[in-house]
N, C-alpha and C. Protein backbone atom coordinates (compact mmCIF):
# COMPACT_ATOMS: atom_id res chain seq x y z
N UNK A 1 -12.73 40.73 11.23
CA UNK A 1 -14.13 40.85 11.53
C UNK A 1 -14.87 41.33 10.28
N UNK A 2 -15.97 40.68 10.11
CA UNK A 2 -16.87 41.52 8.84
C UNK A 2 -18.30 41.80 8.99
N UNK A 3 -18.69 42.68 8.38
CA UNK A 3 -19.52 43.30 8.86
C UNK A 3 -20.81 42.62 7.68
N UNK A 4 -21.68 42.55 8.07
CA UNK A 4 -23.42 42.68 7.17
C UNK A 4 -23.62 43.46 6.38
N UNK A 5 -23.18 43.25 4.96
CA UNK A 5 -23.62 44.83 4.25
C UNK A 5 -25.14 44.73 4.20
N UNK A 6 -26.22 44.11 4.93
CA UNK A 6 -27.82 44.16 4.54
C UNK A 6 -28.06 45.22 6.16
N UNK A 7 -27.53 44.14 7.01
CA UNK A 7 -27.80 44.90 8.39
C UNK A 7 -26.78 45.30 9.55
N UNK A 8 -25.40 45.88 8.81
CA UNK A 8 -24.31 46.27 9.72
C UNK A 8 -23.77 45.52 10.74
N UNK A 9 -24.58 43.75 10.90
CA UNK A 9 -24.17 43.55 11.98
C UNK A 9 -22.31 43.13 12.59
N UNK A 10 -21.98 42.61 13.03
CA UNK A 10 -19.96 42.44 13.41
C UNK A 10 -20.18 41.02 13.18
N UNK A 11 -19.48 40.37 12.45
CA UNK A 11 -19.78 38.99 12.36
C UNK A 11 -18.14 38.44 12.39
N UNK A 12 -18.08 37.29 12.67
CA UNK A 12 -16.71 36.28 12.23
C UNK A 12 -16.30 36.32 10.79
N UNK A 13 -14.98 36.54 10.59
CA UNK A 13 -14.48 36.34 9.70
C UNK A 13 -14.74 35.12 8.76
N UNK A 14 -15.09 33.74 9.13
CA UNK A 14 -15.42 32.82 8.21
C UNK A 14 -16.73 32.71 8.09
N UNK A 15 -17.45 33.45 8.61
CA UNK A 15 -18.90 33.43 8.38
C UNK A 15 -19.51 33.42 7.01
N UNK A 16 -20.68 32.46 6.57
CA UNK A 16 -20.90 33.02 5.23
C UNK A 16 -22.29 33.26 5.41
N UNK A 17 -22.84 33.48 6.01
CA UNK A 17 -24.57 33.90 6.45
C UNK A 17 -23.81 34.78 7.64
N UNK A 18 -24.98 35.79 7.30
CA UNK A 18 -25.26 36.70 9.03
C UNK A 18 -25.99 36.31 9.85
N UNK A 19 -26.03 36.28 11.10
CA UNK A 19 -26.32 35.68 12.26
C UNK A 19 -27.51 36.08 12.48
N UNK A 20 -27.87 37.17 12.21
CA UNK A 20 -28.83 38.80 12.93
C UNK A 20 -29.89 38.56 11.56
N UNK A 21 -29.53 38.82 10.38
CA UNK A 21 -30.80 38.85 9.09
C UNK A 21 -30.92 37.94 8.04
N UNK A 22 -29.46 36.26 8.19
CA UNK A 22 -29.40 35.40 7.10
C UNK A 22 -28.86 36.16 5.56
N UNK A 23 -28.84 37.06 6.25
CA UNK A 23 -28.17 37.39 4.39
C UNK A 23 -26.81 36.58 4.69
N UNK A 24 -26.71 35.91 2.82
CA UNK A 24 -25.47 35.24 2.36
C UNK A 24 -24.45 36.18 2.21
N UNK A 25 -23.13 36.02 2.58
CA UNK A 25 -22.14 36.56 2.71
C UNK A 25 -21.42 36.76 1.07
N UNK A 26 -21.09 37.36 1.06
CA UNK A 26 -19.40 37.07 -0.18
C UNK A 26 -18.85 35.65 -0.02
N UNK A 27 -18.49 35.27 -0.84
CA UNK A 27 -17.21 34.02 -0.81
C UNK A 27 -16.26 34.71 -0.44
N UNK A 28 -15.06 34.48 0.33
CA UNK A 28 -13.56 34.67 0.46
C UNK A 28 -13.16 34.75 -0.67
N UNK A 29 -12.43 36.12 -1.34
CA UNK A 29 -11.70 36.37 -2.72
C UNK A 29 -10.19 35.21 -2.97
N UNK A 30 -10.62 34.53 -3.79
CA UNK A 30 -9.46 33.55 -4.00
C UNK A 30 -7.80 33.94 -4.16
N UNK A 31 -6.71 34.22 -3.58
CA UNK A 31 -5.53 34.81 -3.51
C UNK A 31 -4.86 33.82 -4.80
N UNK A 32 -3.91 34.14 -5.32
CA UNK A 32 -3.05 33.55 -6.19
C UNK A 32 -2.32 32.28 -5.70
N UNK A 33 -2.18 32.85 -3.83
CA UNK A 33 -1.09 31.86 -3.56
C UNK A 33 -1.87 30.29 -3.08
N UNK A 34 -3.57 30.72 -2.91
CA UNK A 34 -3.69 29.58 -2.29
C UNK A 34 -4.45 28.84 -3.61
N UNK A 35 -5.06 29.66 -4.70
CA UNK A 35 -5.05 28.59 -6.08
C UNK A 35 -4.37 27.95 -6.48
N UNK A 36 -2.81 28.23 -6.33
CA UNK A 36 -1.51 27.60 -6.50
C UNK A 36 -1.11 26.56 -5.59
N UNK A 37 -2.08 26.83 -4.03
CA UNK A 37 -0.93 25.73 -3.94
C UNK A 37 -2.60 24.31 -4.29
N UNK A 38 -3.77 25.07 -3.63
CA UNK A 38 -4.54 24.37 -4.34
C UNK A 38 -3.99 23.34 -5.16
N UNK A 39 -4.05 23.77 -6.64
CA UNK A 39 -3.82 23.59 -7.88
C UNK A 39 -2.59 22.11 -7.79
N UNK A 40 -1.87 23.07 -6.33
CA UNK A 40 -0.24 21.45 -6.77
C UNK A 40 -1.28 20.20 -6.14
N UNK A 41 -1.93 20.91 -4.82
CA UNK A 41 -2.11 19.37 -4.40
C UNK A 41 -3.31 18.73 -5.45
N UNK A 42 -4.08 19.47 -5.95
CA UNK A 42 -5.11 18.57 -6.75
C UNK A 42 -4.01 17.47 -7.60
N UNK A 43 -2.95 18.16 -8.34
CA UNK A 43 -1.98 17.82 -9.23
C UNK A 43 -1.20 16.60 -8.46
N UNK A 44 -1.06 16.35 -7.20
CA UNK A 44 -0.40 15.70 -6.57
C UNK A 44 -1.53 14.48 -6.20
N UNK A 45 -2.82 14.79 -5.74
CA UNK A 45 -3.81 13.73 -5.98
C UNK A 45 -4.44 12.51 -7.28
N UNK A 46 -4.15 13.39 -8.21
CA UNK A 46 -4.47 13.06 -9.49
C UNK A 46 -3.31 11.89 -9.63
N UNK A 47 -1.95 12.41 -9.64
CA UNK A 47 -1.08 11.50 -9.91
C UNK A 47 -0.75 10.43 -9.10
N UNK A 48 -0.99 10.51 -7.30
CA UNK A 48 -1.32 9.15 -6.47
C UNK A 48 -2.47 8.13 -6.97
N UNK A 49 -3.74 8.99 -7.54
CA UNK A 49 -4.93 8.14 -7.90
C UNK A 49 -4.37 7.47 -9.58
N UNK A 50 -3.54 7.90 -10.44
CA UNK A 50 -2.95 7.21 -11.65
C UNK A 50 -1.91 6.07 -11.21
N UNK A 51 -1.37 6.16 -10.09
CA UNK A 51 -0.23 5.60 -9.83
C UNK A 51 -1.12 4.34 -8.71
N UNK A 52 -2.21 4.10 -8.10
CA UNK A 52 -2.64 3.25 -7.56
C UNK A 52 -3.33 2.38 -8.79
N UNK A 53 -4.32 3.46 -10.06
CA UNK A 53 -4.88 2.68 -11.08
C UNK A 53 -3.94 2.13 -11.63
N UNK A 54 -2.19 2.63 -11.93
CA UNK A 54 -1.22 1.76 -13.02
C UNK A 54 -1.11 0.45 -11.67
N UNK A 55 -0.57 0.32 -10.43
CA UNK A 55 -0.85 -0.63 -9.91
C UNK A 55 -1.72 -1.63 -9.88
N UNK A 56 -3.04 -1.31 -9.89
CA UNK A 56 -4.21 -2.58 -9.98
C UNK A 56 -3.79 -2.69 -11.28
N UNK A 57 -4.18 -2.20 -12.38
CA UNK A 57 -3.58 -3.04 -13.87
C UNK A 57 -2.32 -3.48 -13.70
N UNK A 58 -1.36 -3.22 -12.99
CA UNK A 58 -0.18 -4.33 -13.13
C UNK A 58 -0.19 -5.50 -12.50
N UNK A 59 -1.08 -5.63 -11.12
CA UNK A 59 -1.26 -6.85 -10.63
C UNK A 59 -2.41 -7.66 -11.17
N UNK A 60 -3.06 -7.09 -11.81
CA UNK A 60 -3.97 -7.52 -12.84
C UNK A 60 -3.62 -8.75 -14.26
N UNK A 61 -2.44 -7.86 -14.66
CA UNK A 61 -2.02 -8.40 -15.56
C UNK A 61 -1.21 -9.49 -14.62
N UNK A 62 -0.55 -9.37 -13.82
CA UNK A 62 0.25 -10.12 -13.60
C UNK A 62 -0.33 -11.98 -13.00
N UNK A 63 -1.67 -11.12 -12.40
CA UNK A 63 -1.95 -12.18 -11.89
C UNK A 63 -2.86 -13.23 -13.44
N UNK A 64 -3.43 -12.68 -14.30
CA UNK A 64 -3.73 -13.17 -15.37
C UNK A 64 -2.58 -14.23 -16.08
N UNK A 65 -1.10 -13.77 -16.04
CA UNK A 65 -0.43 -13.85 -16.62
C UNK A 65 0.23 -15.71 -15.69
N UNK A 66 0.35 -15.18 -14.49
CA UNK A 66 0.25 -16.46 -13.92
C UNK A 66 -0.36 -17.89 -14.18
N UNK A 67 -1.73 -17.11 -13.84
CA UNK A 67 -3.04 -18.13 -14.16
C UNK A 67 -2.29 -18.84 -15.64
N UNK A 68 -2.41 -18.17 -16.47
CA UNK A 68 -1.99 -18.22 -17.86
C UNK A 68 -0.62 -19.57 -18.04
N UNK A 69 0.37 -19.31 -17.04
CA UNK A 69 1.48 -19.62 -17.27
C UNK A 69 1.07 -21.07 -16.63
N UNK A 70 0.42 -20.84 -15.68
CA UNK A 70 -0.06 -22.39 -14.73
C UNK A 70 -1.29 -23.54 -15.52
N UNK A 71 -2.29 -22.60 -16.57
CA UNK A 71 -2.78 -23.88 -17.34
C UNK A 71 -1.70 -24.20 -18.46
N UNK A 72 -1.07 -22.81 -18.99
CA UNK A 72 0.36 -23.22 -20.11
C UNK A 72 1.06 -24.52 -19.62
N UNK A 73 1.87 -24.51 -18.12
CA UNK A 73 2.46 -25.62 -18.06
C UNK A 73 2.30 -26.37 -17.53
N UNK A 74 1.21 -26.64 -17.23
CA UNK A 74 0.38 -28.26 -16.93
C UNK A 74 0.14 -28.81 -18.19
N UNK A 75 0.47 -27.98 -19.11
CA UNK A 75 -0.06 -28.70 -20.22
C UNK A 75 0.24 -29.66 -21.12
N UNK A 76 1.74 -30.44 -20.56
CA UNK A 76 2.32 -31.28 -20.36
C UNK A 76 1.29 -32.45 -19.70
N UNK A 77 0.89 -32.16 -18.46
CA UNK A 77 0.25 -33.21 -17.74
C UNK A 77 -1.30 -33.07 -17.81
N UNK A 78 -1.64 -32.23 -18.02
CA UNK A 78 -3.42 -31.94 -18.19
C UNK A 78 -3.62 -31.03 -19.54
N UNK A 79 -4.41 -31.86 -19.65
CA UNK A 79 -4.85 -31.51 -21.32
C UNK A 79 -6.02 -31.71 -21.57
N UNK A 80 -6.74 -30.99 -22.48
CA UNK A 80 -8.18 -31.09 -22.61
C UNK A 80 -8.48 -32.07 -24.22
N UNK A 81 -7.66 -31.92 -24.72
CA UNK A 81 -8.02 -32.86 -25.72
C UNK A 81 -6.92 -34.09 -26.13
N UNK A 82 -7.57 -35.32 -25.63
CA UNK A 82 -7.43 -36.75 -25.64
C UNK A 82 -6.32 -37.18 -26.93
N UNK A 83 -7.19 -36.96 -28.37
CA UNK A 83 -6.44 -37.07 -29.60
C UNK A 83 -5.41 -36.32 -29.86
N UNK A 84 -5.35 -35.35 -29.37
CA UNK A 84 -4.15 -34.33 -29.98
C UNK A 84 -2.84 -34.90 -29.18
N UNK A 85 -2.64 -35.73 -27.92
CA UNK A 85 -1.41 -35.66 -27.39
C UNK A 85 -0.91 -36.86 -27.91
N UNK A 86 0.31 -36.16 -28.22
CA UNK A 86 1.52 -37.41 -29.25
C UNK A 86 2.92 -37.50 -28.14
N UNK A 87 3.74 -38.33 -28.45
CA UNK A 87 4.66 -37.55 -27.94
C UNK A 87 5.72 -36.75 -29.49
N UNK A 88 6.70 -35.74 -28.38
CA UNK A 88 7.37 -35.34 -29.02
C UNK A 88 8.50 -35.96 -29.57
N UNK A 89 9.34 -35.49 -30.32
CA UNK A 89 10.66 -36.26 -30.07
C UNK A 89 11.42 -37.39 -30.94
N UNK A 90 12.13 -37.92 -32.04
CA UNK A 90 12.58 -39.03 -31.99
C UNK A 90 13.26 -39.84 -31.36
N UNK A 91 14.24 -38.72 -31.23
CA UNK A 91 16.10 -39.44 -30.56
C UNK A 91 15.54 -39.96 -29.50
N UNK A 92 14.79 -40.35 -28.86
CA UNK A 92 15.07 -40.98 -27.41
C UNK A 92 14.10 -42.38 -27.85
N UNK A 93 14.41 -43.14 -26.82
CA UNK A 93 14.24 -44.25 -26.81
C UNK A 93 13.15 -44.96 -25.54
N UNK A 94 11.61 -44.72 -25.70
CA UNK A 94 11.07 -45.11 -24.50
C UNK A 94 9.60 -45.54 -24.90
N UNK A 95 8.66 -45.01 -23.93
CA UNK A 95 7.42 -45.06 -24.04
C UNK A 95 6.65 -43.89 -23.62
N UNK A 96 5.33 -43.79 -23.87
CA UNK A 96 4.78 -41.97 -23.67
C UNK A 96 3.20 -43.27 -24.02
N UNK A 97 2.73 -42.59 -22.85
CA UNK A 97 1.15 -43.49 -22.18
C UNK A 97 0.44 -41.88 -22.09
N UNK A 98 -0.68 -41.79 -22.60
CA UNK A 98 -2.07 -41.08 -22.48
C UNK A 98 -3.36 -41.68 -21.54
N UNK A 99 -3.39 -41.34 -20.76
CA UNK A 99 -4.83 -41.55 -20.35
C UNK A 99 -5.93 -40.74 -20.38
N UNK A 100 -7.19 -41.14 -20.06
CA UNK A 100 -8.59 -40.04 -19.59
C UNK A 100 -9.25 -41.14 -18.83
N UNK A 101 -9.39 -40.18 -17.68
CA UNK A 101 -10.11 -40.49 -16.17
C UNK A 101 -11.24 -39.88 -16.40
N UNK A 102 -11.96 -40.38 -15.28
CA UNK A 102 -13.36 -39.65 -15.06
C UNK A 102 -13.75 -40.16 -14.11
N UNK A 103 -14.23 -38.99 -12.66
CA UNK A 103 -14.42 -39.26 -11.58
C UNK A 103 -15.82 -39.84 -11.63
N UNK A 104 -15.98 -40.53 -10.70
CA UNK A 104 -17.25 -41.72 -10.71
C UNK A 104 -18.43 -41.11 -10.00
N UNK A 105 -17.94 -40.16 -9.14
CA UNK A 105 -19.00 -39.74 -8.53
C UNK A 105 -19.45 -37.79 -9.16
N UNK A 106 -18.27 -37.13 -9.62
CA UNK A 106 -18.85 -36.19 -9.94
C UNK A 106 -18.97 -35.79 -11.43
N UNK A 107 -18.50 -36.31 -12.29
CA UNK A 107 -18.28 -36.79 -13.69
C UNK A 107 -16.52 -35.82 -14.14
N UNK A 108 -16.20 -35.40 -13.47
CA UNK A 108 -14.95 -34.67 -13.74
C UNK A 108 -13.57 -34.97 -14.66
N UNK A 109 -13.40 -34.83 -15.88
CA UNK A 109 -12.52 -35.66 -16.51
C UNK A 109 -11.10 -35.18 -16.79
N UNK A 110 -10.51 -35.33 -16.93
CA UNK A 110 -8.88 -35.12 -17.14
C UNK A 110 -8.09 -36.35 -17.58
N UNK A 111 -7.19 -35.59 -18.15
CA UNK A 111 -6.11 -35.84 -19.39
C UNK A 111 -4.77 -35.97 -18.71
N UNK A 112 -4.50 -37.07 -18.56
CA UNK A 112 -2.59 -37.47 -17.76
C UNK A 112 -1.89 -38.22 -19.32
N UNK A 113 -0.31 -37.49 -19.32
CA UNK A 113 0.11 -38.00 -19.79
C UNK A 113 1.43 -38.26 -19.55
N UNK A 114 2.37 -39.22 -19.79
CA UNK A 114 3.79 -39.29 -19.67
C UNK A 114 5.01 -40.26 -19.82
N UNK A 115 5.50 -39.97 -19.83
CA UNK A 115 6.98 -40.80 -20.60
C UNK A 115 7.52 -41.62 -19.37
N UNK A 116 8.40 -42.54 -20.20
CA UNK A 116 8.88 -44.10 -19.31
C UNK A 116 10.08 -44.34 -20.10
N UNK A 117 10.87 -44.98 -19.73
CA UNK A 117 12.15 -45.34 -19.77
C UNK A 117 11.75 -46.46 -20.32
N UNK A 118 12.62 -47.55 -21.36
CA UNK A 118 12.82 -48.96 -21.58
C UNK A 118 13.88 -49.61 -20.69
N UNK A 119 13.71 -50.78 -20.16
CA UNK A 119 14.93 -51.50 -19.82
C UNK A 119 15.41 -52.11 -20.72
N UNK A 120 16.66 -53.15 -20.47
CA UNK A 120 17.51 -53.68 -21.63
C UNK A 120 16.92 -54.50 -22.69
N UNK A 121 15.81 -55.33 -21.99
CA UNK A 121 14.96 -55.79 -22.76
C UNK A 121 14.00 -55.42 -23.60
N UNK A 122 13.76 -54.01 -23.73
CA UNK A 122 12.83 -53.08 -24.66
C UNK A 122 11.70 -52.75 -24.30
N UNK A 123 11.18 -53.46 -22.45
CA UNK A 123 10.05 -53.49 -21.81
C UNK A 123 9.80 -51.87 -21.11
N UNK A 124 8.74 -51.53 -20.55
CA UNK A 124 8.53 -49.94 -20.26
C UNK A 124 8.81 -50.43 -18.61
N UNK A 125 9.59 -49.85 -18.19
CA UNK A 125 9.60 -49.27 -16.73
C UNK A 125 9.09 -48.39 -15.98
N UNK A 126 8.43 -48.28 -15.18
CA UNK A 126 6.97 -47.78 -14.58
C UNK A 126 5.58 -48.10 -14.97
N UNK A 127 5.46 -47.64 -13.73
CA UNK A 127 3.44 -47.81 -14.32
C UNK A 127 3.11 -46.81 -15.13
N UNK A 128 1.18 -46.84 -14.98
CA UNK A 128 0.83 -45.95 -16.18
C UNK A 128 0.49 -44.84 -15.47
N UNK A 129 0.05 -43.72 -16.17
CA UNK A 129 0.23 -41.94 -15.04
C UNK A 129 -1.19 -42.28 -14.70
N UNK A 130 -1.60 -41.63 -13.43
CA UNK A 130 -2.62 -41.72 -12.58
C UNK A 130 -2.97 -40.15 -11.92
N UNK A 131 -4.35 -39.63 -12.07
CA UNK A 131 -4.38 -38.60 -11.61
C UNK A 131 -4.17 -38.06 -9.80
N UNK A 132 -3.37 -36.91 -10.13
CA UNK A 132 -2.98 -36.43 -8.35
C UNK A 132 -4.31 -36.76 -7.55
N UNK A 133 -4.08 -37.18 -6.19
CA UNK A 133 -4.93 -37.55 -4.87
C UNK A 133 -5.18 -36.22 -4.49
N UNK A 134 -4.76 -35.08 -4.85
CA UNK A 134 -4.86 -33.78 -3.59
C UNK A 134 -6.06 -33.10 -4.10
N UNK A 135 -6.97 -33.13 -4.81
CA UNK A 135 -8.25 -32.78 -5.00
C UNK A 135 -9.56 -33.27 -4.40
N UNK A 136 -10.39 -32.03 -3.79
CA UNK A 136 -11.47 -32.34 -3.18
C UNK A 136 -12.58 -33.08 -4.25
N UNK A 137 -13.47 -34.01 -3.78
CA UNK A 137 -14.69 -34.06 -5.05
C UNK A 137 -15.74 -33.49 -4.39
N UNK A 138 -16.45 -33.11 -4.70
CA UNK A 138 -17.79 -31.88 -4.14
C UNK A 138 -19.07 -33.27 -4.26
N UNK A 139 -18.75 -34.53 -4.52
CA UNK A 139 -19.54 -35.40 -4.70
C UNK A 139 -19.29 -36.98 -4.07
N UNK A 140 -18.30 -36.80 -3.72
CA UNK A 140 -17.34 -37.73 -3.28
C UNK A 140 -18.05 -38.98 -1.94
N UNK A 141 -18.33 -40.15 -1.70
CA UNK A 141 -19.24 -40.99 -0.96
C UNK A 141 -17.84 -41.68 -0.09
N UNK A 142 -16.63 -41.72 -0.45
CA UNK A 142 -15.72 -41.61 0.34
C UNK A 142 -15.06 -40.95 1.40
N UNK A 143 -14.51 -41.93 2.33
CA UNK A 143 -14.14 -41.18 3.49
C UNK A 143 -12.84 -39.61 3.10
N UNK A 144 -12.18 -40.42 2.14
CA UNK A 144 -11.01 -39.11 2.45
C UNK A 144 -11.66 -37.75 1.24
N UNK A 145 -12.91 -37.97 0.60
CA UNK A 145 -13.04 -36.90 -0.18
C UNK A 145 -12.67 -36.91 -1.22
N UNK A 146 -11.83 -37.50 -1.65
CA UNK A 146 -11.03 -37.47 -2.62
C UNK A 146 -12.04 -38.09 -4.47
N UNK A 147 -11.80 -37.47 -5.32
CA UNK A 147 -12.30 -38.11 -6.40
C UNK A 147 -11.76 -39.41 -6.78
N UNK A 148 -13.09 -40.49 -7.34
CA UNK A 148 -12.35 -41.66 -7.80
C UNK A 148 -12.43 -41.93 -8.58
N UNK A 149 -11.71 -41.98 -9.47
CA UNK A 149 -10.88 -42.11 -11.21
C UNK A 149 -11.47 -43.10 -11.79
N UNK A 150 -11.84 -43.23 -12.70
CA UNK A 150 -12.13 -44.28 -13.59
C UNK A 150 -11.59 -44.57 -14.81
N UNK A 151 -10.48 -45.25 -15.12
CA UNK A 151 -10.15 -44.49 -16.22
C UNK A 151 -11.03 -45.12 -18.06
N UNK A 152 -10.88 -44.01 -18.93
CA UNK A 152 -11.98 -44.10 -19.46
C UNK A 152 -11.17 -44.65 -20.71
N UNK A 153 -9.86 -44.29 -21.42
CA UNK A 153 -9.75 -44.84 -22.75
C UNK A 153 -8.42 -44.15 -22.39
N UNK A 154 -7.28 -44.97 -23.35
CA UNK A 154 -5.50 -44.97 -23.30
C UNK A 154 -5.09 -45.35 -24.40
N UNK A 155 -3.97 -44.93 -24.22
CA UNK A 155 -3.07 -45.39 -25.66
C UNK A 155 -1.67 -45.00 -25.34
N UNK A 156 -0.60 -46.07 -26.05
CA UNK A 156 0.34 -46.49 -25.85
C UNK A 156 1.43 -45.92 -27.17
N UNK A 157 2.18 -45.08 -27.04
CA UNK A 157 3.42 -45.22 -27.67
C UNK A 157 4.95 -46.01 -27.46
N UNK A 158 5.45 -46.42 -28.48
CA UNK A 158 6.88 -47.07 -28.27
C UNK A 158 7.84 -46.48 -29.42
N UNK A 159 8.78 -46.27 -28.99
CA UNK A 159 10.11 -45.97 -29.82
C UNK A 159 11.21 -46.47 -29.41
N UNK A 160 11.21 -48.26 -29.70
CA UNK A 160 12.93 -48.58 -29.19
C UNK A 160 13.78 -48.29 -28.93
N UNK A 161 13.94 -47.70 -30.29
CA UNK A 161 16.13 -47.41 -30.48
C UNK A 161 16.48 -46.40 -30.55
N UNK A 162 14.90 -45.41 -30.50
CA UNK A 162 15.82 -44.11 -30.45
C UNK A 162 15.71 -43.34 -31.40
N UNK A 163 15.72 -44.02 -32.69
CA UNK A 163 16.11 -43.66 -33.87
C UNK A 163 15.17 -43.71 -35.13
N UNK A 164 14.34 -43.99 -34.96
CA UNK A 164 12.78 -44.18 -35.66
C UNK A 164 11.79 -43.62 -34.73
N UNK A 165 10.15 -43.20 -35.91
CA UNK A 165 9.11 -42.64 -35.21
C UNK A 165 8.73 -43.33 -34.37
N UNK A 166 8.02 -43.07 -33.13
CA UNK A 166 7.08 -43.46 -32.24
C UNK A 166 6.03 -44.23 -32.83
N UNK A 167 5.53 -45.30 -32.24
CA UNK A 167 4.51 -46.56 -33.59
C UNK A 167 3.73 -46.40 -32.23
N UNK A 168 2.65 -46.25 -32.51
CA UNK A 168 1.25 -46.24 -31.40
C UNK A 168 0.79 -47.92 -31.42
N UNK A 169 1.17 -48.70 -30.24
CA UNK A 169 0.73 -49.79 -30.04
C UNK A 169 -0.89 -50.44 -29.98
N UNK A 170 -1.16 -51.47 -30.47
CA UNK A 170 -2.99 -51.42 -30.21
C UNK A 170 -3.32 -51.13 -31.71
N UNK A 171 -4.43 -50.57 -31.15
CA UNK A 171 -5.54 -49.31 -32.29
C UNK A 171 -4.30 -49.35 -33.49
């Protein structure tokens, strides 16, 4: 129980005003043991709130790193610049076709490229690469949605035997 040092009155122990004249009370004198334990849990907060921030930066990075890894290896099949794709390679013996599309209705362009086998006769086996169907067009006058390709300019590599550079057919 504590008393009013302004007007004697009996007040509650957690009181911090008197009831009877508003005088402000004392603060509760801080003990050692409860600064301490205070003190752990602030210490124990601090390090949950570092340990949720090292989390968001790790899924952060990680998810960057993805993204990253997913335009990295398309980059085989989608490419932003037309001239730069060659193929690699001597020792093998085939064909490597470049295209650029461009959707008709929303102007959207992309870069397919890819390799073909020769048959015995030195002719290319398969067709030429064609961009994936599974994309919406946001412009699209067709029923399934889908963008429609146009394709805009190609070029042809050959390397017979295997054993000599790639000779760009055409051009």
């Amino acid at each position: 129980m504590k008393i009013c040092p302004n007007c004697k009155a009996h007040l509650e122990d957690n009181a911090v005003f008197c009831g009877e004249c508003g005088q402000r009370l004392q603060a509760p004198v801080e003990t050692m043991d409860n600064h301490a334990e205070s003190s752990q849990s602030d210490l124990a907060k601090q390090s949950k709130d570092k340990k949720q921030d090292n989390s968001l930066i790790g899924c952060a990075v990680i998810v960057l790193l993805v993204l990253w890894l997913l335009v990295k290896g398309c980059g085989a099949i989608f490419s932003d610049d037309f001239d730069d794709k060659e193929p690699k390679g001597n020792n093998t013996a085939g064909a490597y076709e470049v295209c650029e599309f461009k959707c008709n209705y929303c102007g959207k362009e992309i870069i397919i490229d890819q390799y073909a086998n020769l048959d015995r006769n030195g002719d290319v086996v398969g067709g030429m690469p064609y961009p994936p169907r599974t994309e919406v067009c946001p412009k699209s006058k067709v029923a399934s949605r889908e963008h429609v390709w146009k394709m805009k300019r190609s070029k042809v590599y050959i390397n017979r035997d295997g054993k000599g550079d790639w000779k760009r057919l055409g051009k």
